[in-house]
Protein backbone atom coordinates (compact mmCIF):
# COMPACT_ATOMS: atom_id res chain seq x y z
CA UNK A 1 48.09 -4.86 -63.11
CA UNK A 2 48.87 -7.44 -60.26
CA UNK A 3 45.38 -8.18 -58.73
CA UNK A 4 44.78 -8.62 -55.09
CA UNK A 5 46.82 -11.66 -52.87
CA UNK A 6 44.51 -14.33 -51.74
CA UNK A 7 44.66 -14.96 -48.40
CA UNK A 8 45.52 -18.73 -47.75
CA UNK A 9 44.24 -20.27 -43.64
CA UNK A 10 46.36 -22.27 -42.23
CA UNK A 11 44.75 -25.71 -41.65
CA UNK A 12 43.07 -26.08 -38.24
CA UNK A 13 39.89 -25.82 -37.24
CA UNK A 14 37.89 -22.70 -37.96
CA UNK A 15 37.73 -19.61 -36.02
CA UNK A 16 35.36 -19.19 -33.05
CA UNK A 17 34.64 -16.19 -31.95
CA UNK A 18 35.05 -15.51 -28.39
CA UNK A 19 32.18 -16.65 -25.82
CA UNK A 20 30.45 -14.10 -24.20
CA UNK A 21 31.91 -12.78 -21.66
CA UNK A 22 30.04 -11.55 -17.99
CA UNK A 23 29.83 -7.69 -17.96
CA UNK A 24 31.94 -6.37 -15.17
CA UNK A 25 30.28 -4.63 -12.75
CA UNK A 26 31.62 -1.25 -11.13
CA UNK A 27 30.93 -0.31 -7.54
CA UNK A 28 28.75 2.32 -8.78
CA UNK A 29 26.66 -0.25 -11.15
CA UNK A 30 22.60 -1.27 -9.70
CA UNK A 31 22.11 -4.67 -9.11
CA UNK A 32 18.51 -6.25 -9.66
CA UNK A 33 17.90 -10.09 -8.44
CA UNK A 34 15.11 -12.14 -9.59
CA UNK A 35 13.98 -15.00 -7.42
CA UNK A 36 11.62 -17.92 -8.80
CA UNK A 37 9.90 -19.36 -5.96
CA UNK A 38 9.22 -23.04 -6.22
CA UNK A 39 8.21 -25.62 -3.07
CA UNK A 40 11.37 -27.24 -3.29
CA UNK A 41 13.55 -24.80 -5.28
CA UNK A 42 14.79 -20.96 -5.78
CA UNK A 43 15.89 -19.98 -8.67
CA UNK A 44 17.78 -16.82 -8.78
CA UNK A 45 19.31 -14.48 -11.67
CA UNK A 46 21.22 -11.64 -11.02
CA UNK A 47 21.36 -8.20 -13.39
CA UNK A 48 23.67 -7.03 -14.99
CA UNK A 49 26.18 -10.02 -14.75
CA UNK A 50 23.80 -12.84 -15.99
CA UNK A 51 24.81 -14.63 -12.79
CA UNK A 52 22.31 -17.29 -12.05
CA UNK A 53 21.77 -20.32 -9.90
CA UNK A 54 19.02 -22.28 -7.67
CA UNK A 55 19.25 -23.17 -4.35
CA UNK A 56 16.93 -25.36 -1.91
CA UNK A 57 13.37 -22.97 -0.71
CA UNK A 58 14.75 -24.67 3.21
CA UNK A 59 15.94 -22.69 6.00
CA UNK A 60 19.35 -23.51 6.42
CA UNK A 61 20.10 -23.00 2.41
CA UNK A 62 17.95 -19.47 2.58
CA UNK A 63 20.11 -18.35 5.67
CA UNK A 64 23.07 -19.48 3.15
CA UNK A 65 21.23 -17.54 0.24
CA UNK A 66 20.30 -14.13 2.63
CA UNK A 67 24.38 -14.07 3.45
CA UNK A 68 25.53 -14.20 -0.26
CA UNK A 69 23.04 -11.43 -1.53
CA UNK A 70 23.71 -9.28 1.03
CA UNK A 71 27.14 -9.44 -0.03
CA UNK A 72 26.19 -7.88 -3.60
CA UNK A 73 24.32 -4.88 -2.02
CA UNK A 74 21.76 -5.34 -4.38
CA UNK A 75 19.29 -2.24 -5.37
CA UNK A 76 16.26 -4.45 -5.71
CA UNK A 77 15.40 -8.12 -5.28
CA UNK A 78 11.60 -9.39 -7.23
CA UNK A 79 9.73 -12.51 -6.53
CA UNK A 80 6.09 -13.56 -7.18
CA UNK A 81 3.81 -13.72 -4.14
CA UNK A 82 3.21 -18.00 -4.77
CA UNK A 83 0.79 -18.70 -2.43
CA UNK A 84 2.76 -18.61 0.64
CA UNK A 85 5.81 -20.50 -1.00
CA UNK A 86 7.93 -17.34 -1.14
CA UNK A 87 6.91 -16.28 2.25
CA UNK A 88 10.36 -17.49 3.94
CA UNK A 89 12.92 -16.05 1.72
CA UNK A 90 11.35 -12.88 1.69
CA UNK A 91 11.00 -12.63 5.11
CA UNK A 92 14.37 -13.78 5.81
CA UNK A 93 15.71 -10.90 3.06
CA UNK A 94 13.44 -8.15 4.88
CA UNK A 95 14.78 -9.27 8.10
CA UNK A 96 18.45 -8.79 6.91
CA UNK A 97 17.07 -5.32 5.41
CA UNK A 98 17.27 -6.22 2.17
CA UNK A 99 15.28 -4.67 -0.70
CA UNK A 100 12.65 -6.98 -1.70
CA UNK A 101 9.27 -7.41 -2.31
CA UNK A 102 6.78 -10.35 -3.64
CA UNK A 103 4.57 -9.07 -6.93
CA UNK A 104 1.41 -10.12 -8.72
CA UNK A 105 2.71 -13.13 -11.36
CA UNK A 106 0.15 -11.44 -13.90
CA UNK A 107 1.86 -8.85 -14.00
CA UNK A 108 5.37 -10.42 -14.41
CA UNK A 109 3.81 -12.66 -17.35
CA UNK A 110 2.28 -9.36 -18.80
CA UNK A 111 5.65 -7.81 -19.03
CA UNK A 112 7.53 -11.07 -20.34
CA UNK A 113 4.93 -11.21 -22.86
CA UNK A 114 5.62 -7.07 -23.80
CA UNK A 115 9.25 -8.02 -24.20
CA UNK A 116 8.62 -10.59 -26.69
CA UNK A 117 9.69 -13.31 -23.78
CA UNK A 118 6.76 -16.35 -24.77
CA UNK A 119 8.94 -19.31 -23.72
CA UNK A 120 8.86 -20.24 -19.75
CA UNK A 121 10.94 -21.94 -17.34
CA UNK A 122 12.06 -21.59 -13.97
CA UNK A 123 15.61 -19.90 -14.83
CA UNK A 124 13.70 -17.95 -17.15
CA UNK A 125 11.48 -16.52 -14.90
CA UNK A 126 13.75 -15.64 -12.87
CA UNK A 127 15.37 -13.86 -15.46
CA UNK A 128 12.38 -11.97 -16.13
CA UNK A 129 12.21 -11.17 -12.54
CA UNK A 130 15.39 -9.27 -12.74
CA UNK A 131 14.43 -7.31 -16.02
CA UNK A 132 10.90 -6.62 -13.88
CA UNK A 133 13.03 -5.48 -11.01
CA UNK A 134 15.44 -3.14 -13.28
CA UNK A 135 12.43 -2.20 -15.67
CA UNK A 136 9.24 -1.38 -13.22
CA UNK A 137 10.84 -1.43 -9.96
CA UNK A 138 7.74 -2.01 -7.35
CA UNK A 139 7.91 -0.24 -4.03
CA UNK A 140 9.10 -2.15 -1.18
CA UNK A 141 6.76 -2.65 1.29
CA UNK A 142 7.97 -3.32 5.51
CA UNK A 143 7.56 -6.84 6.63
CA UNK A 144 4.60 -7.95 8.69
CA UNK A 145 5.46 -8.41 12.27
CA UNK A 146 4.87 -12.19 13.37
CA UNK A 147 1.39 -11.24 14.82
CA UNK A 148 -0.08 -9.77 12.34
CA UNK A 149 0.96 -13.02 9.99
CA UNK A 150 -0.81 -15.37 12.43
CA UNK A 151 -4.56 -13.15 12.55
CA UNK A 152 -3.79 -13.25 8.72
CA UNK A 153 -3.31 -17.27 8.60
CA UNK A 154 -6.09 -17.68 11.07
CA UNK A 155 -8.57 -15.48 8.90
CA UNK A 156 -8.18 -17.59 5.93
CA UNK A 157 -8.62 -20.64 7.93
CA UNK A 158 -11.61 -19.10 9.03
CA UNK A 159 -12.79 -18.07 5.46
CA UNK A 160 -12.19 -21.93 4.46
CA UNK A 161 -14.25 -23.13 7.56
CA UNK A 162 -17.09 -20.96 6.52
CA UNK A 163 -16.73 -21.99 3.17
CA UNK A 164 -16.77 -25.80 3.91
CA UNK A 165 -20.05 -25.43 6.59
CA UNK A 166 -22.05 -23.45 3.92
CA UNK A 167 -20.94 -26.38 1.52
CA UNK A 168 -22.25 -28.83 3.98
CA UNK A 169 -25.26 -27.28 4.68
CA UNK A 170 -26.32 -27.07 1.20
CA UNK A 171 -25.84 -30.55 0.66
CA UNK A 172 -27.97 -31.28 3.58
CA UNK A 173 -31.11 -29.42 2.26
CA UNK A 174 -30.76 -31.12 -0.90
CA UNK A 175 -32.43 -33.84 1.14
CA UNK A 176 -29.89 -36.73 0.33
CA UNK A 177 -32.02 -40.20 0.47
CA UNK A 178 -29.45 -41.98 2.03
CA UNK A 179 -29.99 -41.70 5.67
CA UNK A 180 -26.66 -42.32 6.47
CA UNK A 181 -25.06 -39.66 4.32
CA UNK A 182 -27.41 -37.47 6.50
CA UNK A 183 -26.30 -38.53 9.49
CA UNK A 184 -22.67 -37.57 8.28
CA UNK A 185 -23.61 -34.72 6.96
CA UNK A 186 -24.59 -33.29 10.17
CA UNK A 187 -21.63 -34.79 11.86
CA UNK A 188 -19.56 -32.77 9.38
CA UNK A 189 -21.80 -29.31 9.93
CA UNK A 190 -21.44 -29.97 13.71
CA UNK A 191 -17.69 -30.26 13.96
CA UNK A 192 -16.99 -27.48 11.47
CA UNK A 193 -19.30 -25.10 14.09
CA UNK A 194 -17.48 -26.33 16.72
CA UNK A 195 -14.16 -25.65 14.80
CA UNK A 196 -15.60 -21.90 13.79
CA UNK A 197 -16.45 -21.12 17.28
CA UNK A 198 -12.89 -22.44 18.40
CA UNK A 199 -11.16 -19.68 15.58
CA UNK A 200 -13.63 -16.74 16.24
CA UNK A 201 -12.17 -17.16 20.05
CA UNK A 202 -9.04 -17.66 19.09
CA UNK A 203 -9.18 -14.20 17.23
CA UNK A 204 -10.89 -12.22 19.77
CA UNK A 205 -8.28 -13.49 22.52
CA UNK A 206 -5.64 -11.87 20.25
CA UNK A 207 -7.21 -8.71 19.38
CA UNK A 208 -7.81 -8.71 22.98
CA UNK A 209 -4.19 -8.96 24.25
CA UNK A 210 -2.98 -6.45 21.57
CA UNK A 211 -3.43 -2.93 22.86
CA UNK A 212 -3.23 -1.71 19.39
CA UNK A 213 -5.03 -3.92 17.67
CA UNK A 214 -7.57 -3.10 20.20
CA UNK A 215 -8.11 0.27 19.89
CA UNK A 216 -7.62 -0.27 16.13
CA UNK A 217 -10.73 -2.63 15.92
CA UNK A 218 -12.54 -0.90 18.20
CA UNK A 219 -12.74 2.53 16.00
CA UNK A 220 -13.49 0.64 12.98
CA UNK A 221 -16.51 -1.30 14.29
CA UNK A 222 -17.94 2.52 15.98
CA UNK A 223 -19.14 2.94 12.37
CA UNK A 224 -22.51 1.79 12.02
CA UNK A 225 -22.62 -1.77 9.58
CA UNK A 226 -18.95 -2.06 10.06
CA UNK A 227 -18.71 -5.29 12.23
CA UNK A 228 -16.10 -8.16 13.60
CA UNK A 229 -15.51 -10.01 10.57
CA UNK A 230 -14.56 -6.89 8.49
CA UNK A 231 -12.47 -5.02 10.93
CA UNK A 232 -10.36 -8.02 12.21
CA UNK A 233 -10.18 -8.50 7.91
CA UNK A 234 -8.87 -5.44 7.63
CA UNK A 235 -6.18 -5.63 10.46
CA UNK A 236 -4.81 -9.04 9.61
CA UNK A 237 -5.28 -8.67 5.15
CA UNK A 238 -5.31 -4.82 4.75
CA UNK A 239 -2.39 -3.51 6.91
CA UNK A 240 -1.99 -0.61 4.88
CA UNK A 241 -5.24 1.28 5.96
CA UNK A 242 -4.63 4.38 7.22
CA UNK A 243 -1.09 4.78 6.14
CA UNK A 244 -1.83 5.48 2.04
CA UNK A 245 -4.70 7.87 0.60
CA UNK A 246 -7.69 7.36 -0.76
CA UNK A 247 -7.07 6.14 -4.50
CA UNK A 248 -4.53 3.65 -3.05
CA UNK A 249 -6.48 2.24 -0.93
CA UNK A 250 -9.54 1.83 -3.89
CA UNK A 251 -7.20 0.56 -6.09
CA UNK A 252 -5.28 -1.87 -3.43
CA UNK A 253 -8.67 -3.85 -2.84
CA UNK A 254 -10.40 -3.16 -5.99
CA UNK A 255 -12.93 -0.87 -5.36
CA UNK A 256 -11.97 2.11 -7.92
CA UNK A 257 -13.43 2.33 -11.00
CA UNK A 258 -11.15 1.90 -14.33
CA UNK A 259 -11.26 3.83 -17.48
CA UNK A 260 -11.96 2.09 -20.73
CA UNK A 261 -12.16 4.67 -23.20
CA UNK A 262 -10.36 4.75 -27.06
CA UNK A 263 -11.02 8.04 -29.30
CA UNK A 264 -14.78 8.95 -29.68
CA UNK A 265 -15.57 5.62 -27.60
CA UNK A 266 -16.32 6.28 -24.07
CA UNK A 267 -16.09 2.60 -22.79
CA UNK A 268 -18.23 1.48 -19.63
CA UNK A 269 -16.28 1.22 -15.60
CA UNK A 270 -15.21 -1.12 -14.16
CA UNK A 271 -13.91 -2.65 -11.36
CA UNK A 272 -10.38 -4.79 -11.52
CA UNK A 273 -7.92 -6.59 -9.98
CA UNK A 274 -6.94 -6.01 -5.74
CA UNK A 275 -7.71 -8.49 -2.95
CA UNK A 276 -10.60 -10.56 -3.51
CA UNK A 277 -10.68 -11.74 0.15
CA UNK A 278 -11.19 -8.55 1.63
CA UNK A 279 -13.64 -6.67 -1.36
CA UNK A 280 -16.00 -9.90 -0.76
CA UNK A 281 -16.20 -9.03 3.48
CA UNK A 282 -16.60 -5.29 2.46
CA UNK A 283 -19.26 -6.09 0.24
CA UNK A 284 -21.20 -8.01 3.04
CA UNK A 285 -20.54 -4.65 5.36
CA UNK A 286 -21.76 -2.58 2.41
CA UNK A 287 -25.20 -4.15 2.20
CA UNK A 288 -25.60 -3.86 6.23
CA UNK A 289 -24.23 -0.30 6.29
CA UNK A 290 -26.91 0.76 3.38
CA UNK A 291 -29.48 -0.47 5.76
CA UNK A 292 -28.19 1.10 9.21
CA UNK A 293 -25.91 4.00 7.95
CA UNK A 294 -27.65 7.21 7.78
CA UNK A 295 -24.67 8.18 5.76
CA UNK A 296 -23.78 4.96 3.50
CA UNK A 297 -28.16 4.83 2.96
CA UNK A 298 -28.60 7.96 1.66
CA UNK A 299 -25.76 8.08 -0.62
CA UNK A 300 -27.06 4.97 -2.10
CA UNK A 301 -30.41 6.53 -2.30
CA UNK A 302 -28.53 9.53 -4.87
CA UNK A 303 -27.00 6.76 -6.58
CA UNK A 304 -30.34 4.63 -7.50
CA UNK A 305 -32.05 8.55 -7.73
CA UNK A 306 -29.42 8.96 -10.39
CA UNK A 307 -30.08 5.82 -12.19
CA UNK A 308 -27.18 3.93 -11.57
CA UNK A 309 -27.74 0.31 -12.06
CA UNK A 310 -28.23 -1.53 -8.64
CA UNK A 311 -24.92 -3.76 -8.69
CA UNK A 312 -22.81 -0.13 -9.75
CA UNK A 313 -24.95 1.61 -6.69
CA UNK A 314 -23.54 -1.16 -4.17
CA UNK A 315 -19.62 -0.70 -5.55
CA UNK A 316 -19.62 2.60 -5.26
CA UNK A 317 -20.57 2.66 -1.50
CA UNK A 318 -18.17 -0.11 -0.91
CA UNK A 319 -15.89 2.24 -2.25
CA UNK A 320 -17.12 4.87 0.02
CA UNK A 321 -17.53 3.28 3.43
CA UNK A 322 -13.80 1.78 2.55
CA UNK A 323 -12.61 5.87 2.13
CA UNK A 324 -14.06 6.26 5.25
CA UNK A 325 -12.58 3.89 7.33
CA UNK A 326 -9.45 4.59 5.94
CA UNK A 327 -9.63 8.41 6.96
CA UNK A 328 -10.80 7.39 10.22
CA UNK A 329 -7.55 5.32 10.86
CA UNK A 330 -5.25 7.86 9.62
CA UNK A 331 -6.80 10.63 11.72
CA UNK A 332 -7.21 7.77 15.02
CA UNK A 333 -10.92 9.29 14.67
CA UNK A 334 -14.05 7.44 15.75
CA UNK A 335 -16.83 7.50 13.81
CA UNK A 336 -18.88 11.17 13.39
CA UNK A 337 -21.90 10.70 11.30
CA UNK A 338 -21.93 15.09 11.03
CA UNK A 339 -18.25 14.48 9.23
CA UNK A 340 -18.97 11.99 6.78
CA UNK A 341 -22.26 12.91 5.76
């Protein structure tokens, strides 16, 4: 019985089989960018084509970049908040109306990490910023006017200034025994007071010529404890008060406790993540209010009554006076001790 014929190739060089090709996209298909933020760079990918290049982080090449995305009528556009690095492309996107939004990098790495994705570079990020975008897709949020930017930038720089005079001071009373390392220490202290004084005016001349910001700061501060520094903290770093509810706004600044439980374990609370700046001005507001707020005092008292350790006491009426300020700015309500208590 004839066997089978063996099949003779031709010569040549072997078969390759055909290179990936980019997935056509349909009108009806989502598109998800991811942006990688450098100082000098962007890199972008683009979901579900694979498309991906960089492009100069300048104006005139992020006016180029706005044009071309707009163009795909993309469903959602992802880039880490870099320290102020990504701050012009996304507000030139949001200006164009363009869905995007700037996220916490921890929680881009935690989700390259979940996907098996160890390996990083900057057109791999960006990659992962696309699967983020299709995968979790954050909320966008509305851009911050050009005011509200500036009382933001100027309340850092005033959070720096403080830091650098209570710096200085402490050097001072460690009694250097150089005399003239005194004498420029106190040179230093002076012109950083003179340079504090200069931004606390600067502030109070804009809150003044606001009419919003105003009122605003006005019916934060009528609650006893509450003072400058953390209302104009809350209007320039916390812009959401009064417009989410009461476990966003615990959660945004890092105020609500966190489960940590497994089975028959019943793990202890804590306190994570949200913005550092602002929890470490409410805590200062805290300690005052549990001094001079009927309300804020005596629910500290229950707390100690109750045993709750000192530290967990002190959180959990920075979590309060925070739920209470942000009622008061939903409801435009001044401050009613009788309502609160």
């Amino acid at each position: 019985m004839p066997g089978r014929k063996a099949r003779i190739r031709k010569a040549g060089p072997p078969r390759v089989p055909n290179s990936p090709r980019k997935e056509t996209v349909n009108p009806t298909t989502e598109i998800f960018i991811g942006i990688d933020v450098c100082k000098a760079r962007l890199d972008l990918h683009v979901l579900p084509t694979g498309e991906s290049w960089s492009t100069k982080n300048e104006d005139r090449a992020v006016a180029t970049l706005v044009s071309k995305l707009g163009a795909l009528k993309p469903t959602l556009i992802v880039m880490e908040a870099t320290g102020g690095l990504e701050r012009r492309a996304l507000a030139a996107l949001l200006t164009k109306g363009l869905p995007a939004v700037a996220v916490n990098p921890r929680q881009v790495r935690d989700f390259a990490k979940a996907k098996g994705i160890l390996a990083k570079t900057d057109s791999l990020d960006a990659r992962v910023l696309a699967m983020f975008a299709d995968g979790i897709r954050p909320a966008v949020r509305p851009a911050s006017d050009k005011e509200t930017e500036e009382l933001d930038a100027v309340m850092v720089r005033r959070r720096q200034v403080v830091d650098m005079l209570s710096a200085e001071k402490n050097r001072l009373s460690a009694n250097p025994p150089s005399k003239r390392v005194t004498r420029a220490l106190r040179r230093s202290i002076s012109h950083l007071e003179g340079e504090l004084k200069d931004i606390d005016d600067d502030i109070n001349s804009s809150i003044r010529k606001s009419p919003a910001w105003r009122e605003k700061d006005e019916l934060l501060q009528s609650v006893p404890g509450v003072g400058p520094i953390l209302s104009r903290t809350l209007l320039a770093q916390l812009p959401e008060l009064g417009t989410i509810d009461r476990k966003e706004v615990a959660a945004l600044i890092g105020v609500a406790p966190m489960n940590c439980d497994s089975g028959k374990r019943q793990g202890r609370r804590v306190i994570w993540g949200g913005r550092a700046a602002v929890r470490a001005v409410l805590y200062m507001a805290s300690m005052s209010a549990i001094r001079c707020n009927p309300v804020i005092s005596n629910f500290h008292a229950r707390m100690v009554k109750a045993g709750k350790k000192p530290l967990v006491a002190i959180v959990a009426c920075m979590h309060k006076l925070l739920v209470i300020l942000n009622a008061m700015a939903r409801n435009n309500s001044p401050w009613k001790m009788e309502v609160f208590a």
